[in-house]
Protein backbone atom coordinates (compact mmCIF):
# COMPACT_ATOMS: atom_id res chain seq x y z
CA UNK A 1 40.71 110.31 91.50
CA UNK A 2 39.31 113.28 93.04
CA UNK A 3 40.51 116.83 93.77
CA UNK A 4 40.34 117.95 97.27
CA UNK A 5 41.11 121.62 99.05
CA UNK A 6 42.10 122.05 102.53
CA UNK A 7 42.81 125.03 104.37
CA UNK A 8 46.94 124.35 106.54
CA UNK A 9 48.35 126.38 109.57
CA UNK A 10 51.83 126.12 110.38
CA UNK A 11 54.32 127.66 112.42
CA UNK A 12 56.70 129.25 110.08
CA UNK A 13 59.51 129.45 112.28
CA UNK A 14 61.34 126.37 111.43
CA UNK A 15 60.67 126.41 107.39
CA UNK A 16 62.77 127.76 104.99
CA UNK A 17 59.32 129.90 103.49
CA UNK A 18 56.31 127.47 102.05
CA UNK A 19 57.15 127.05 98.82
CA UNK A 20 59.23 123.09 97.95
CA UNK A 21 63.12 123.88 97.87
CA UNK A 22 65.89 121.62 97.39
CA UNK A 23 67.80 120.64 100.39
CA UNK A 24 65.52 122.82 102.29
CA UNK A 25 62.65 122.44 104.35
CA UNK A 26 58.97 123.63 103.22
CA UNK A 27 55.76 123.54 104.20
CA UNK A 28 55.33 122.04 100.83
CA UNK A 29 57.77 119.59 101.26
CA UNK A 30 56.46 117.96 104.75
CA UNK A 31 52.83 118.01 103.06
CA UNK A 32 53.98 116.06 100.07
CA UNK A 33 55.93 114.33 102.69
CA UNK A 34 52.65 113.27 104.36
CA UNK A 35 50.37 112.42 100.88
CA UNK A 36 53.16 109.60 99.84
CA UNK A 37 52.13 107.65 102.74
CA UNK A 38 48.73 107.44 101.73
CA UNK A 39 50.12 106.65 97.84
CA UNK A 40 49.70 109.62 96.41
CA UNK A 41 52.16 109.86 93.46
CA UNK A 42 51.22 113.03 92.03
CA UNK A 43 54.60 115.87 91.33
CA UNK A 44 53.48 118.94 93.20
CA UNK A 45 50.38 119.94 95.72
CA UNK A 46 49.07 123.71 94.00
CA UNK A 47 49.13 126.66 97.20
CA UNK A 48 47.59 129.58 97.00
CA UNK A 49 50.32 131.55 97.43
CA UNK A 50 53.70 131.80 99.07
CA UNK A 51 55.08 132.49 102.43
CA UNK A 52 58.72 133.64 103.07
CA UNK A 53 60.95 131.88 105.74
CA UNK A 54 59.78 132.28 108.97
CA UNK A 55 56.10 133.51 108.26
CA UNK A 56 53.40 131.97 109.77
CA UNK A 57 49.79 130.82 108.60
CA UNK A 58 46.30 130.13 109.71
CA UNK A 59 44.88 129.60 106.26
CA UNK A 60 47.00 128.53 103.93
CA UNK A 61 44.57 126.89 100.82
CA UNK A 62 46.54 123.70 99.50
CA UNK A 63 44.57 121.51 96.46
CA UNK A 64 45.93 118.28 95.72
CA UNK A 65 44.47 114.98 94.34
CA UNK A 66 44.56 111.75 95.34
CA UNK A 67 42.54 108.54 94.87
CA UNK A 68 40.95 107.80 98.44
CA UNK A 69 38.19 105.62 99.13
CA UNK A 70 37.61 106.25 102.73
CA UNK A 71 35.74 109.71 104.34
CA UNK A 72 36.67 113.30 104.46
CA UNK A 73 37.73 113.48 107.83
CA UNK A 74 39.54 109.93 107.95
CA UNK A 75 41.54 111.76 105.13
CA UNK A 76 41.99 114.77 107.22
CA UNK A 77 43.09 112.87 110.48
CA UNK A 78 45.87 110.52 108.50
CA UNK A 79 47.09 113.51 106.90
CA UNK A 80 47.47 115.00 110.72
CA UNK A 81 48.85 112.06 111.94
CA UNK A 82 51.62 112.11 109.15
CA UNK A 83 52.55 115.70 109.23
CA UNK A 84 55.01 117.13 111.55
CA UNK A 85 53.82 118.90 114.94
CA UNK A 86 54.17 122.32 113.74
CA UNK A 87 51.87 121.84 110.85
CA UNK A 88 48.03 120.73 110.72
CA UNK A 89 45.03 120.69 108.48
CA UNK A 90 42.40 122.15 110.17
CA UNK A 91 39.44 121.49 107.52
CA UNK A 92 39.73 119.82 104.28
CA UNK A 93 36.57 118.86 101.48
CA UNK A 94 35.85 118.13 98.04
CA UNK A 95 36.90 120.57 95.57
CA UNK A 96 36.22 120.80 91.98
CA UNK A 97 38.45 119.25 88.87
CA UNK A 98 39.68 122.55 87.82
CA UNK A 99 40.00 124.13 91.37
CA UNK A 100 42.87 126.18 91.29
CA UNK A 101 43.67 128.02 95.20
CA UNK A 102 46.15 130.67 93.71
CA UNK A 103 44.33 131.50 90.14
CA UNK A 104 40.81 131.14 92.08
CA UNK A 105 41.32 133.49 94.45
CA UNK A 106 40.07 136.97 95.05
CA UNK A 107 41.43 138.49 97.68
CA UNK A 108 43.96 137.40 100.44
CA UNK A 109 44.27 138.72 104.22
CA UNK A 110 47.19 138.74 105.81
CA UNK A 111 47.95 139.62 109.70
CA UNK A 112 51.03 141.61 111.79
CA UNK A 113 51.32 141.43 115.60
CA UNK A 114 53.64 143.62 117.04
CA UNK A 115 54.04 144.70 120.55
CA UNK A 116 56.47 147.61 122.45
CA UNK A 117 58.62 146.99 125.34
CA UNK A 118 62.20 147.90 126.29
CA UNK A 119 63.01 144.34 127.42
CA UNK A 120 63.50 141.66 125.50
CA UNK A 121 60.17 139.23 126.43
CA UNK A 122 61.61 135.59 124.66
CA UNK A 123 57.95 133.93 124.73
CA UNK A 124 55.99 136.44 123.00
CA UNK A 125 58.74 137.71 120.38
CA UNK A 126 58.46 134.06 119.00
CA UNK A 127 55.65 135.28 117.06
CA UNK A 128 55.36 139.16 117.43
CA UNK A 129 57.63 141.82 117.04
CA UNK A 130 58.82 143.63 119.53
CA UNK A 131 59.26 147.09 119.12
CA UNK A 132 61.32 149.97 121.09
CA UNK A 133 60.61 152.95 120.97
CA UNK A 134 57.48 152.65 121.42
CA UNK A 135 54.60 153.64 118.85
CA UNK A 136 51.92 154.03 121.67
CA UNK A 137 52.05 158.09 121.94
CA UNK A 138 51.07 158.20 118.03
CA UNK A 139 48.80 155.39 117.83
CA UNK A 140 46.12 157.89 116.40
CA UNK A 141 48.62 158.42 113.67
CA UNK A 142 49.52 154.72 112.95
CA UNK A 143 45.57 153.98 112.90
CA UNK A 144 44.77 157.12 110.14
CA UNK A 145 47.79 156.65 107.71
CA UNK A 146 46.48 152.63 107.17
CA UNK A 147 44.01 154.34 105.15
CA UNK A 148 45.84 155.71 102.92
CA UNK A 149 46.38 152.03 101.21
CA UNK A 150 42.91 151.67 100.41
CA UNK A 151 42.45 151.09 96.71
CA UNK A 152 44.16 150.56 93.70
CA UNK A 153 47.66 152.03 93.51
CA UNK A 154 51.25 151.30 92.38
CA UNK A 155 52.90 149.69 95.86
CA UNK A 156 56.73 149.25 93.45
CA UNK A 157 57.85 151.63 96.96
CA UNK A 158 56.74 148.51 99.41
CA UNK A 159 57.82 145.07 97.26
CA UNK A 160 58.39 143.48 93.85
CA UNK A 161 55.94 141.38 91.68
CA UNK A 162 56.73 137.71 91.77
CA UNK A 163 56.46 137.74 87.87
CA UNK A 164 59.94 138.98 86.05
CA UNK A 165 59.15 142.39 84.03
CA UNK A 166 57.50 143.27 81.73
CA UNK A 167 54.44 140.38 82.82
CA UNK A 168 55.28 141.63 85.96
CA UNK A 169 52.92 144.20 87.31
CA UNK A 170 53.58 146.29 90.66
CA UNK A 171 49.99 147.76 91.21
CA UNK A 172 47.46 146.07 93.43
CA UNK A 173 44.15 146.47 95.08
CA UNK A 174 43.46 146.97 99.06
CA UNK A 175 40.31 146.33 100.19
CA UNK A 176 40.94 146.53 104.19
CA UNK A 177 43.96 148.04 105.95
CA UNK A 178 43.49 148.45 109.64
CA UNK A 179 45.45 148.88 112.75
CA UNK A 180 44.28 147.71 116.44
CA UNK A 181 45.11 147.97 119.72
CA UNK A 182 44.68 144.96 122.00
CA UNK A 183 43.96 144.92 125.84
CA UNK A 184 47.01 143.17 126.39
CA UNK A 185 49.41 145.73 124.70
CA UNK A 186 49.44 143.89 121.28
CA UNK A 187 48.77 145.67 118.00
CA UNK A 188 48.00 144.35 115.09
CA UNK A 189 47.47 145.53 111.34
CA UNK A 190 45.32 143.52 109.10
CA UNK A 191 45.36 144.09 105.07
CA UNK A 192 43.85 142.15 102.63
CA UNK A 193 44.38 142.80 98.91
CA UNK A 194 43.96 141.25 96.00
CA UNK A 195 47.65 139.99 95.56
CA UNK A 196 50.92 141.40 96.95
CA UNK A 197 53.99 141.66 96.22
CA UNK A 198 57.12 139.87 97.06
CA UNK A 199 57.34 141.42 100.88
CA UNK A 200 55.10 143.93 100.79
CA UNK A 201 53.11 143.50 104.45
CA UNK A 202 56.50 143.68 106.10
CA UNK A 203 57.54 147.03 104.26
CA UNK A 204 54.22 148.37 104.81
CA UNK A 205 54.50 147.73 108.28
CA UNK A 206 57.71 148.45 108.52
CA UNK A 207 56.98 152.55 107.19
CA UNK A 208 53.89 152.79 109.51
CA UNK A 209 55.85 152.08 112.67
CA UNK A 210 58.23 154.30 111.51
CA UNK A 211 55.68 156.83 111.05
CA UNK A 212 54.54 156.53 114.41
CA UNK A 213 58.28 156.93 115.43
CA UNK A 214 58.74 160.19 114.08
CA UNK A 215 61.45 158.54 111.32
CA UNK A 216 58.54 159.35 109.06
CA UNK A 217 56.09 161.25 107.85
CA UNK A 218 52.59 161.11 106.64
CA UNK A 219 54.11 162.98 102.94
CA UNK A 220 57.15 160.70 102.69
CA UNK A 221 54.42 157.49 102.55
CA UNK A 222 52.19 159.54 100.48
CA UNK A 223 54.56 160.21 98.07
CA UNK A 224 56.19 156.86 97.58
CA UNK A 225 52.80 155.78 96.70
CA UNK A 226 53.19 158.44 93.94
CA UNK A 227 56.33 157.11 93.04
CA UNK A 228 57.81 160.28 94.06
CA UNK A 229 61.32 160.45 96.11
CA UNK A 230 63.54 158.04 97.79
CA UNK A 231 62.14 155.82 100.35
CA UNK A 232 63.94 153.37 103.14
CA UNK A 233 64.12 149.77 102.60
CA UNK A 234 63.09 148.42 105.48
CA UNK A 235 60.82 145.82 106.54
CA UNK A 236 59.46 144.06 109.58
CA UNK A 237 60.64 140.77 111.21
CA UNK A 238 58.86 137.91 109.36
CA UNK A 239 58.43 136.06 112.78
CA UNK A 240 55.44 138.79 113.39
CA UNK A 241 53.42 137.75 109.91
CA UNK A 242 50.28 135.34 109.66
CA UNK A 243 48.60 134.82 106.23
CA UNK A 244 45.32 134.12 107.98
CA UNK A 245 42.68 133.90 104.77
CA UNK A 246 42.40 133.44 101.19
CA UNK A 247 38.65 134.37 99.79
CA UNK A 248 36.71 132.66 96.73
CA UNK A 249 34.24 134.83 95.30
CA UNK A 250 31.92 135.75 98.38
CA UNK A 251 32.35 132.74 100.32
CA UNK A 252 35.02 131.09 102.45
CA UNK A 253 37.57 128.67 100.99
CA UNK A 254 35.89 125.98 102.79
């Protein structure tokens, strides 16, 4: 028996988030789905974290073990010929006994692509938001307030913990919050953190566009970092959200 680590992308659109649910269907589910034909018997893979309904990935980090006698990528090629098309392993090794991708990890990275037209544009709203009015007049703005995330404060204003109070802790640690602007139109805002909360990207994203809409200002996210006033509810589309990296101490998952 040995315990092995593999980094999954999926398309989110047609799960019910990644997390197993009864009469529901997970990325968790279809990878289970896919282990049982090669005997595993085990009760649950371990993620290393969750993704709502609809949210995408590029490097989701699954452990699981199994008793296998044939090579790494012979594993990794029945797994993808057992999973569904809109799910894939794209690396997979040896991991330790006690590997653990959630408790193990140091910092995750998540990505938003967003783009702004008037018309609706069906192929490239399947996995970005689109957005109207546009933010393109203030992108200056939406570039200088991402900074203001940087380090360790309470973000209770932009999610919940995933623990129940009083375990339960609201305050978290950016390392990298960044807007571009991509020749084609597209922007995207990359954050990584140390955790987040239950739906924090998409509220964070959701007050910075509507920053750079004028139905904010710089003070109003400011102070709900402070904990200070009322602030909206919002929160982007989950179609527009990629977790695209989970680090291990200084080096790459895999």
């Amino acid at each position: 028996m040995a315990r092995y680590q593999t980094i999954l992308a999926y398309d989110g659109s047609g799960f019910q988030g990644s997390q197993r649910q009864a009469n529901s269907r997970t990325v968790q589910g279809e990878f289970e789905k896919a282990l049982r034909t090669l005997n595993w018997s085990a009760h649950a893979v371990i993620l290393s974290g969750r993704t709502d309904a609809g949210v995408h990935a590029t490097g989701q980090v699954v452990a699981f073990d199994l008793e296998w006698a044939h090579s790494i990528d012979a594993l990794r090629n029945a797994l993808n010929a057992n999973l569904p098309p809109d799910i894939a392993v794209r690396s997979l090794s040896l991991a330790s006994a006690d590997f653990h991708p959630r408790f193990n990890a140091v910092s995750r990275k998540y990505r938003y692509r967003l783009f702004c037209d008037a018309t609706r544009d069906p192929l490239r709203e399947k996995f970005l938001w689109r957005v109207h009015p546009s933010i393109a007049q203030r992108g200056d703005a939406l570039k200088q307030i991402a900074g203001v995330f940087l380090g360790t404060h309470d973000f209770a204003a932009f999610g919940s913990p995933t623990t129940p109070a009083p375990r339960g802790t609201t305050v978290r640690t950016v390392t990298e919050s960044e807007w571009r602007q991509m020749p084609d139109g597209e922007w995207q805002f990359e954050v990584r953190a140390d955790a987040f909360l239950y739906r924090m990207v998409r509220r964070l994203v959701f007050a910075q566009v509507s920053l750079a809409q004028g139905r904010l200002s710089v003070e109003d996210i400011q102070n709900a970092l402070l904990q200070q006033g009322k602030f909206p509810t919002g929160m982007a589309p989950a179609h527009g959200l990629a977790l695209v990296e989970v680090m291990y101490g200084s080096k790459d998952p895999i």
